[in-house]
C-alpha atoms as a PDB file:
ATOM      1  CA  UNK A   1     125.926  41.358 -47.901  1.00  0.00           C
ATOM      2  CA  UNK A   2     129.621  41.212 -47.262  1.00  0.00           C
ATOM      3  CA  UNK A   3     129.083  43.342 -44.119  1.00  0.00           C
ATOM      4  CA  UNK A   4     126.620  41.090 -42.747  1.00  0.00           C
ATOM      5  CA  UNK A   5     128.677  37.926 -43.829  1.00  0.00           C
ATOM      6  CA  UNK A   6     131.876  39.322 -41.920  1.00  0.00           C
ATOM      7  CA  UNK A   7     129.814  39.857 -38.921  1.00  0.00           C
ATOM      8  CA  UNK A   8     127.926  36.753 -38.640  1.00  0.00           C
ATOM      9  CA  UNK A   9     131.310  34.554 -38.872  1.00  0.00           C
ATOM     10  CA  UNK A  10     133.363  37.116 -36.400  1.00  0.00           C
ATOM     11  CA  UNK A  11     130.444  36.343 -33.613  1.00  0.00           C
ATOM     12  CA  UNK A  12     129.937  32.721 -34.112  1.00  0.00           C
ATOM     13  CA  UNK A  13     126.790  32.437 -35.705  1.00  0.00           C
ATOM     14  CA  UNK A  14     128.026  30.919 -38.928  1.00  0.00           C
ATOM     15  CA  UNK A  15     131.203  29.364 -40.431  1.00  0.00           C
ATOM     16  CA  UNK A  16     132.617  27.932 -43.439  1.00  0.00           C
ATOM     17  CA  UNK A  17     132.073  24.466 -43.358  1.00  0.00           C
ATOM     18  CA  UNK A  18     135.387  22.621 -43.663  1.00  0.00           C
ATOM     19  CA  UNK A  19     137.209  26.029 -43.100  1.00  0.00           C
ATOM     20  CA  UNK A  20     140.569  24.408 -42.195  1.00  0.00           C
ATOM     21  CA  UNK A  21     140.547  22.397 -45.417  1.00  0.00           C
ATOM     22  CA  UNK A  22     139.528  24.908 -47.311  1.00  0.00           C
ATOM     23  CA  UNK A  23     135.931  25.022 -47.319  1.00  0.00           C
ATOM     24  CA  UNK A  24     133.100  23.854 -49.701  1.00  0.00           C
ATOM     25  CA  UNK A  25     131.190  26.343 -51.343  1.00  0.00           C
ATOM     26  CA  UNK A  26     128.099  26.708 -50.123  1.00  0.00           C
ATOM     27  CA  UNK A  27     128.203  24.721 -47.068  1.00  0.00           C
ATOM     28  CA  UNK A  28     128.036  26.530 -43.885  1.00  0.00           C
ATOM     29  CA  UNK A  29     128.073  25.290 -40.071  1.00  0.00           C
ATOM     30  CA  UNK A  30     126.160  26.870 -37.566  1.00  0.00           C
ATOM     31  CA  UNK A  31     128.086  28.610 -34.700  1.00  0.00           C
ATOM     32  CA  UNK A  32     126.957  29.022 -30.855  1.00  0.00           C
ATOM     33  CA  UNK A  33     125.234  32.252 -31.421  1.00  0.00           C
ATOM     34  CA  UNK A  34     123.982  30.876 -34.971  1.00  0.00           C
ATOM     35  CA  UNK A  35     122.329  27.645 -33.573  1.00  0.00           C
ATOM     36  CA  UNK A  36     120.321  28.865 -30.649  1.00  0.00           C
ATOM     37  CA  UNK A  37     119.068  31.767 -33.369  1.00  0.00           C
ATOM     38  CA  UNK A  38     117.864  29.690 -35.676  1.00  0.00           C
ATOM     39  CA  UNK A  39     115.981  26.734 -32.865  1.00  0.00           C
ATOM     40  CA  UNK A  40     114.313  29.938 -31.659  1.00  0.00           C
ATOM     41  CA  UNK A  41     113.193  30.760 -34.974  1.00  0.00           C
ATOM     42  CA  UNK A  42     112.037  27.480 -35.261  1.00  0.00           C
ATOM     43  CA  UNK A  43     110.203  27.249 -31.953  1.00  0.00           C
ATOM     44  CA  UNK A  44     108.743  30.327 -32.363  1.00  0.00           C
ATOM     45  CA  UNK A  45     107.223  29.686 -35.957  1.00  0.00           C
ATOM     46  CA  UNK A  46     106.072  25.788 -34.593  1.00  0.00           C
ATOM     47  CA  UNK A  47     104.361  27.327 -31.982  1.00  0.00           C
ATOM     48  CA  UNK A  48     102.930  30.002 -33.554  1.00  0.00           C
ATOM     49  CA  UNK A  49     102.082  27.907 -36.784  1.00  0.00           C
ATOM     50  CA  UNK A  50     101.744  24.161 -35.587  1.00  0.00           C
ATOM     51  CA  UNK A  51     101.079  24.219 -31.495  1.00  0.00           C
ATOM     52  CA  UNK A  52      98.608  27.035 -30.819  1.00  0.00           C
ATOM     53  CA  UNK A  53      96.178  26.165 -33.991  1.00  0.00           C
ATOM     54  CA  UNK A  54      93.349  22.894 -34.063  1.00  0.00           C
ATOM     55  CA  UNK A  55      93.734  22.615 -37.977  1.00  0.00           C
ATOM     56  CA  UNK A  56      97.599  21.862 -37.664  1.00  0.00           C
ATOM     57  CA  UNK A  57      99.906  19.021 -36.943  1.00  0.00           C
ATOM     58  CA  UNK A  58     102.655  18.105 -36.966  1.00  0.00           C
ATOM     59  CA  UNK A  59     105.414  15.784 -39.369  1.00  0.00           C
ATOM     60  CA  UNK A  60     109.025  14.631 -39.151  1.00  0.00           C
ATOM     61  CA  UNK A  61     109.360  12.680 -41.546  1.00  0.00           C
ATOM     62  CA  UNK A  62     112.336  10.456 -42.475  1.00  0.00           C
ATOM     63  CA  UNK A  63     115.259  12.666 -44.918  1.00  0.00           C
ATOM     64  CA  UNK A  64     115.417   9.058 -46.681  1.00  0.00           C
ATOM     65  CA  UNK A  65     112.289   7.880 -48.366  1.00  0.00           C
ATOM     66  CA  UNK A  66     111.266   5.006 -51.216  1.00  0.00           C
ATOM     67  CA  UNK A  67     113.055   5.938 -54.597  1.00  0.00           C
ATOM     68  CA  UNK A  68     109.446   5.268 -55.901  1.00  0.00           C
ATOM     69  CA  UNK A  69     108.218   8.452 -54.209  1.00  0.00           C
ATOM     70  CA  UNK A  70     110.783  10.130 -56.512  1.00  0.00           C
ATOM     71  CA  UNK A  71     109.359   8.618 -59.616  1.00  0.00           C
ATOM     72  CA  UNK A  72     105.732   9.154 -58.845  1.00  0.00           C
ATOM     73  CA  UNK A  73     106.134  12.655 -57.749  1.00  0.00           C
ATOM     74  CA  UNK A  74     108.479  13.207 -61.224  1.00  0.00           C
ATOM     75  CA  UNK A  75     111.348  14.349 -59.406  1.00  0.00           C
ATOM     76  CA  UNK A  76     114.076  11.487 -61.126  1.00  0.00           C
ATOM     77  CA  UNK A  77     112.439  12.492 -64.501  1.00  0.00           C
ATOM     78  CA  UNK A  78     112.252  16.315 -64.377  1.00  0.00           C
ATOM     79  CA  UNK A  79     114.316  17.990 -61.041  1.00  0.00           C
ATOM     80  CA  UNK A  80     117.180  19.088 -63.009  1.00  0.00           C
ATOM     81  CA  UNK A  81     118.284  22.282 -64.714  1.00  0.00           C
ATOM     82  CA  UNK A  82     120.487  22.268 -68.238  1.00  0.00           C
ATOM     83  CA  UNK A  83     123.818  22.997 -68.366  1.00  0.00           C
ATOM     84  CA  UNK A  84     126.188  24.077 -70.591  1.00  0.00           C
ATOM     85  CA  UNK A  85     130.283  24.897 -70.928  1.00  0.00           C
ATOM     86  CA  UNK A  86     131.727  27.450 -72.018  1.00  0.00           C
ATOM     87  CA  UNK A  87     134.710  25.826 -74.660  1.00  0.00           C
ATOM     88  CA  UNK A  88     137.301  29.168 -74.306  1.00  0.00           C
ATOM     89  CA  UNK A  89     136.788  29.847 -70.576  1.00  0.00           C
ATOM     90  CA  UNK A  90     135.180  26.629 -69.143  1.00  0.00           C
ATOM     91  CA  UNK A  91     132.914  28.030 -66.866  1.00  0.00           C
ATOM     92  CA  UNK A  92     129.602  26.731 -66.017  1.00  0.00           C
ATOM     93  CA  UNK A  93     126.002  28.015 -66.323  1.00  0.00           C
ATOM     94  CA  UNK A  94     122.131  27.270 -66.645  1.00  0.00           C
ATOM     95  CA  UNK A  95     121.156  27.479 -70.050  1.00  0.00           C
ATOM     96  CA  UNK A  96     118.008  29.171 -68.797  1.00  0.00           C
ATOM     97  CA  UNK A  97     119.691  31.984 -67.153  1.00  0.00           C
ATOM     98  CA  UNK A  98     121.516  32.926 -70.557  1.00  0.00           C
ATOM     99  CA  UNK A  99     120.358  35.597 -72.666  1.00  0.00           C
ATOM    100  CA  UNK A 100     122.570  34.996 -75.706  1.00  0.00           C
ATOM    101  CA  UNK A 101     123.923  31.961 -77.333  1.00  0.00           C
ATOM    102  CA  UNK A 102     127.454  32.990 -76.669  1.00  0.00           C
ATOM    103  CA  UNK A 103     129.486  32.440 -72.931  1.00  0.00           C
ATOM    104  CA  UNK A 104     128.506  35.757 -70.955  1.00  0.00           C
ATOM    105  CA  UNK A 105     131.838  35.505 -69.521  1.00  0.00           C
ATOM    106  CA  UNK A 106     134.319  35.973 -72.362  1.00  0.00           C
ATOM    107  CA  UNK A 107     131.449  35.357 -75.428  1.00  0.00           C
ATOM    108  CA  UNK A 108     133.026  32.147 -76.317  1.00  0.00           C
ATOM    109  CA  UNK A 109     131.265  29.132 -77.977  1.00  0.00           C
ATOM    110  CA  UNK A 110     128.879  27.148 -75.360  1.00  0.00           C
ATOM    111  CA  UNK A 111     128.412  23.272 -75.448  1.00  0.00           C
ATOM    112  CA  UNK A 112     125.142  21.417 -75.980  1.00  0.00           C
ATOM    113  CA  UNK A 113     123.215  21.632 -72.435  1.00  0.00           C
ATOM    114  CA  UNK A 114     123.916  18.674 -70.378  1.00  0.00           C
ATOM    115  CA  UNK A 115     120.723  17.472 -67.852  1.00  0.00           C
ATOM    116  CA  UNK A 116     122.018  17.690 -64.333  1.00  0.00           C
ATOM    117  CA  UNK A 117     120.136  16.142 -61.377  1.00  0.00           C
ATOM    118  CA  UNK A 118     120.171  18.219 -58.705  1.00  0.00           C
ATOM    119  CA  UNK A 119     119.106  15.551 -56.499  1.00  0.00           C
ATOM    120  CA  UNK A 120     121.683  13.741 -54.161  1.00  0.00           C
ATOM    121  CA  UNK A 121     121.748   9.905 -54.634  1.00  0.00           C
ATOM    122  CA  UNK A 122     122.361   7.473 -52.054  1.00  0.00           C
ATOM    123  CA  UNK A 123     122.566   3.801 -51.496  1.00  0.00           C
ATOM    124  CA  UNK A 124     121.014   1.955 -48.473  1.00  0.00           C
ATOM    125  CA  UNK A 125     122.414  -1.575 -47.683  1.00  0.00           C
ATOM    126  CA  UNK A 126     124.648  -3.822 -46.176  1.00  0.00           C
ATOM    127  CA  UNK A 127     126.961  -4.513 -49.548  1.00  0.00           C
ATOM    128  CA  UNK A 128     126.835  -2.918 -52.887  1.00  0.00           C
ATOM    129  CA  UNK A 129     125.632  -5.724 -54.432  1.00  0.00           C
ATOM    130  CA  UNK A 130     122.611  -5.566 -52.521  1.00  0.00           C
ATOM    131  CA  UNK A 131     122.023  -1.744 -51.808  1.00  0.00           C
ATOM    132  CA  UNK A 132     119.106   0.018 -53.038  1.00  0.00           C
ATOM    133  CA  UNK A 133     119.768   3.293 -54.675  1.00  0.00           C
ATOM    134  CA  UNK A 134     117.578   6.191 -53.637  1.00  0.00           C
ATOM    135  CA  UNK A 135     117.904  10.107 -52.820  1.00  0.00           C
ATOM    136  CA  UNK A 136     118.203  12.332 -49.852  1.00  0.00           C
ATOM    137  CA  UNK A 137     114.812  14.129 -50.184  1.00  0.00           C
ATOM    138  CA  UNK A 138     115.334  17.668 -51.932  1.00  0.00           C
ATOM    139  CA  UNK A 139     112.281  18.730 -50.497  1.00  0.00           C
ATOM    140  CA  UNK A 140     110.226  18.287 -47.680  1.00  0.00           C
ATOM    141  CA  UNK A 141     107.025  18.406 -48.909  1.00  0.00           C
ATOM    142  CA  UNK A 142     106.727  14.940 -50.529  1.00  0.00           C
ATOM    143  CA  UNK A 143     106.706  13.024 -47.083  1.00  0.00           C
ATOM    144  CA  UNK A 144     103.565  14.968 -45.932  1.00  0.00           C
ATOM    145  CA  UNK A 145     101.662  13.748 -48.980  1.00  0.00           C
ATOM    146  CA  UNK A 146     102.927  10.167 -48.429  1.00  0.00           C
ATOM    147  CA  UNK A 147     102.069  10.421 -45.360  1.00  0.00           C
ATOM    148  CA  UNK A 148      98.655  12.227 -45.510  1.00  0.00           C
ATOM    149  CA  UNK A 149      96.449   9.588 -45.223  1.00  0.00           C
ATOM    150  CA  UNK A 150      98.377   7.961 -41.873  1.00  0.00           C
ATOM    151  CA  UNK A 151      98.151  11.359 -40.550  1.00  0.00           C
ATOM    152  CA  UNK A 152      94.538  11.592 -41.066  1.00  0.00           C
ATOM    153  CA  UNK A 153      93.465   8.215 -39.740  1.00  0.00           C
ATOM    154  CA  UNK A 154      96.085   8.581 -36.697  1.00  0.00           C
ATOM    155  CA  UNK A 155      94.158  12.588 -35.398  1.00  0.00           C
ATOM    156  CA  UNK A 156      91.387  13.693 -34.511  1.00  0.00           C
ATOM    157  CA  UNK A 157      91.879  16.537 -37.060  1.00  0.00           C
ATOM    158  CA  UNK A 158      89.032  17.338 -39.832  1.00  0.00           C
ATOM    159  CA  UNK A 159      89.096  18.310 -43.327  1.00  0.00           C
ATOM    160  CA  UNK A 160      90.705  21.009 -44.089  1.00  0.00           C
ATOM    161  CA  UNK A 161      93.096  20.453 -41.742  1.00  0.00           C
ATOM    162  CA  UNK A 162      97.777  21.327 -42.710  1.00  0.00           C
ATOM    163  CA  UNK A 163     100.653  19.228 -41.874  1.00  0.00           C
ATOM    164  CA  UNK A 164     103.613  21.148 -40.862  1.00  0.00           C
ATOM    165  CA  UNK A 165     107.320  20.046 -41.478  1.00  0.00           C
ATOM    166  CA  UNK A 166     110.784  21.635 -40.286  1.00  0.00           C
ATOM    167  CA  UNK A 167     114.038  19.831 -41.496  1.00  0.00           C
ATOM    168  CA  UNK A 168     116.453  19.380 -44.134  1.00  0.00           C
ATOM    169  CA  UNK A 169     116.247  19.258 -47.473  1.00  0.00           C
ATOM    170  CA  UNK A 170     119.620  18.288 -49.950  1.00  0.00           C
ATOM    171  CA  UNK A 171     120.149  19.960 -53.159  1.00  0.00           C
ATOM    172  CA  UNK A 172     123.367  19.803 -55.336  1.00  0.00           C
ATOM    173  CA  UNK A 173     122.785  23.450 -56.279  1.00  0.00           C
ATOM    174  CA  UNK A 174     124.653  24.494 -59.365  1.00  0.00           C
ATOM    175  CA  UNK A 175     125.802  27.628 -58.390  1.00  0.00           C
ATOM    176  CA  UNK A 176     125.460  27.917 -54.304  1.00  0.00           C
ATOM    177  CA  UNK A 177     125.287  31.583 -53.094  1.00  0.00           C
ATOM    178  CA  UNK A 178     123.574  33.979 -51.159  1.00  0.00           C
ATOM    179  CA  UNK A 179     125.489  32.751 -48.124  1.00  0.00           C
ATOM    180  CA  UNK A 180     122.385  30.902 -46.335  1.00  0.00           C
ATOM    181  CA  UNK A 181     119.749  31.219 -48.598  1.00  0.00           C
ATOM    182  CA  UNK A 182     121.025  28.935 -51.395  1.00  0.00           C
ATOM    183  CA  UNK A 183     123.383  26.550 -50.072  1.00  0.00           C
ATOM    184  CA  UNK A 184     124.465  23.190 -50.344  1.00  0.00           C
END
């Protein structure tokens, strides 16, 4: 992975995002070479999944929706992992990734798990006193059922019939890696 990692930077189809300041983990920017790869990719899958089929359309749905959406769906309730601290070493991990009760690090004692909310809050509004707080969606899946039934009413489409989505989702991932496959 380091190979391919080295390569992609040294031809400009990826970068550390922030790389002058020193980075964030698990951000990455897309490079000349980088961006026109991945709109192919993306043309090439709408066209091939969306544009040449009757029982598909299309969605682009806002990356900002309702925080209700959020409750309904359960996300605010249950979209977080537990977390706990190692008290010797004080590194970080997912209780559910742990096989033992001890830090896999340096076998120190661990904390109680802490909830943590992967999703990334936001406020919408002119002043704080008047700004609603809601979330950049983590997923983009939730839009297409909010917007199923405008969908159906607005095409000619029958039941069954898929809504397709590309875009962004936003996740405070715990532990970002995998270079591009789990970032921030």
């Amino acid at each position: 992975m380091e190979k391919i990692v080295s390569l992609c930077k040294r031809k400009g189809f990826i970068y550390q995002s922030s790389g002058i300041y020193g980075g964030i983990n698990g951000c990455w920017d897309f490079g000349p070479l980088g961006v026109e790869l991945k709109r192919n990719l993306k043309n090439d899958w709408w066209y091939n999944f969306v544009q040449i089929r009757d029982d598909m359309v299309g969605l682009d749905a806002s990356i900002i929706t309702h925080p209700e959406v959020w409750v309904a769906s359960g996300h605010v309730e249950n979209f977080h992992d537990l977390l706990v601290d190692c008290k010797e070493c004080r590194k970080r991990f997912r209780q559910d990734h742990l096989e033992t009760e001890r830090c896999p690090e340096c076998g120190g004692e661990l904390t109680e798990p802490k909830a943590f909310n992967s999703m990334l809050r936001t406020r919408l509004g002119v002043s704080d006193d008047s700004a609603v707080e809601t979330f950049l969606r983590p997923e983009t899946c939730q839009s297409i059922f909010v917007d199923f039934k405008e969908v159906y009413s607005s095409t000619r489409v029958k039941i069954p019939f898929g809504i397709a989505q590309v875009g962004k989702s936003f996740r405070n991932e715990v532990n970002p890696r995998n270079f591009i496959f789990r970032s921030r």
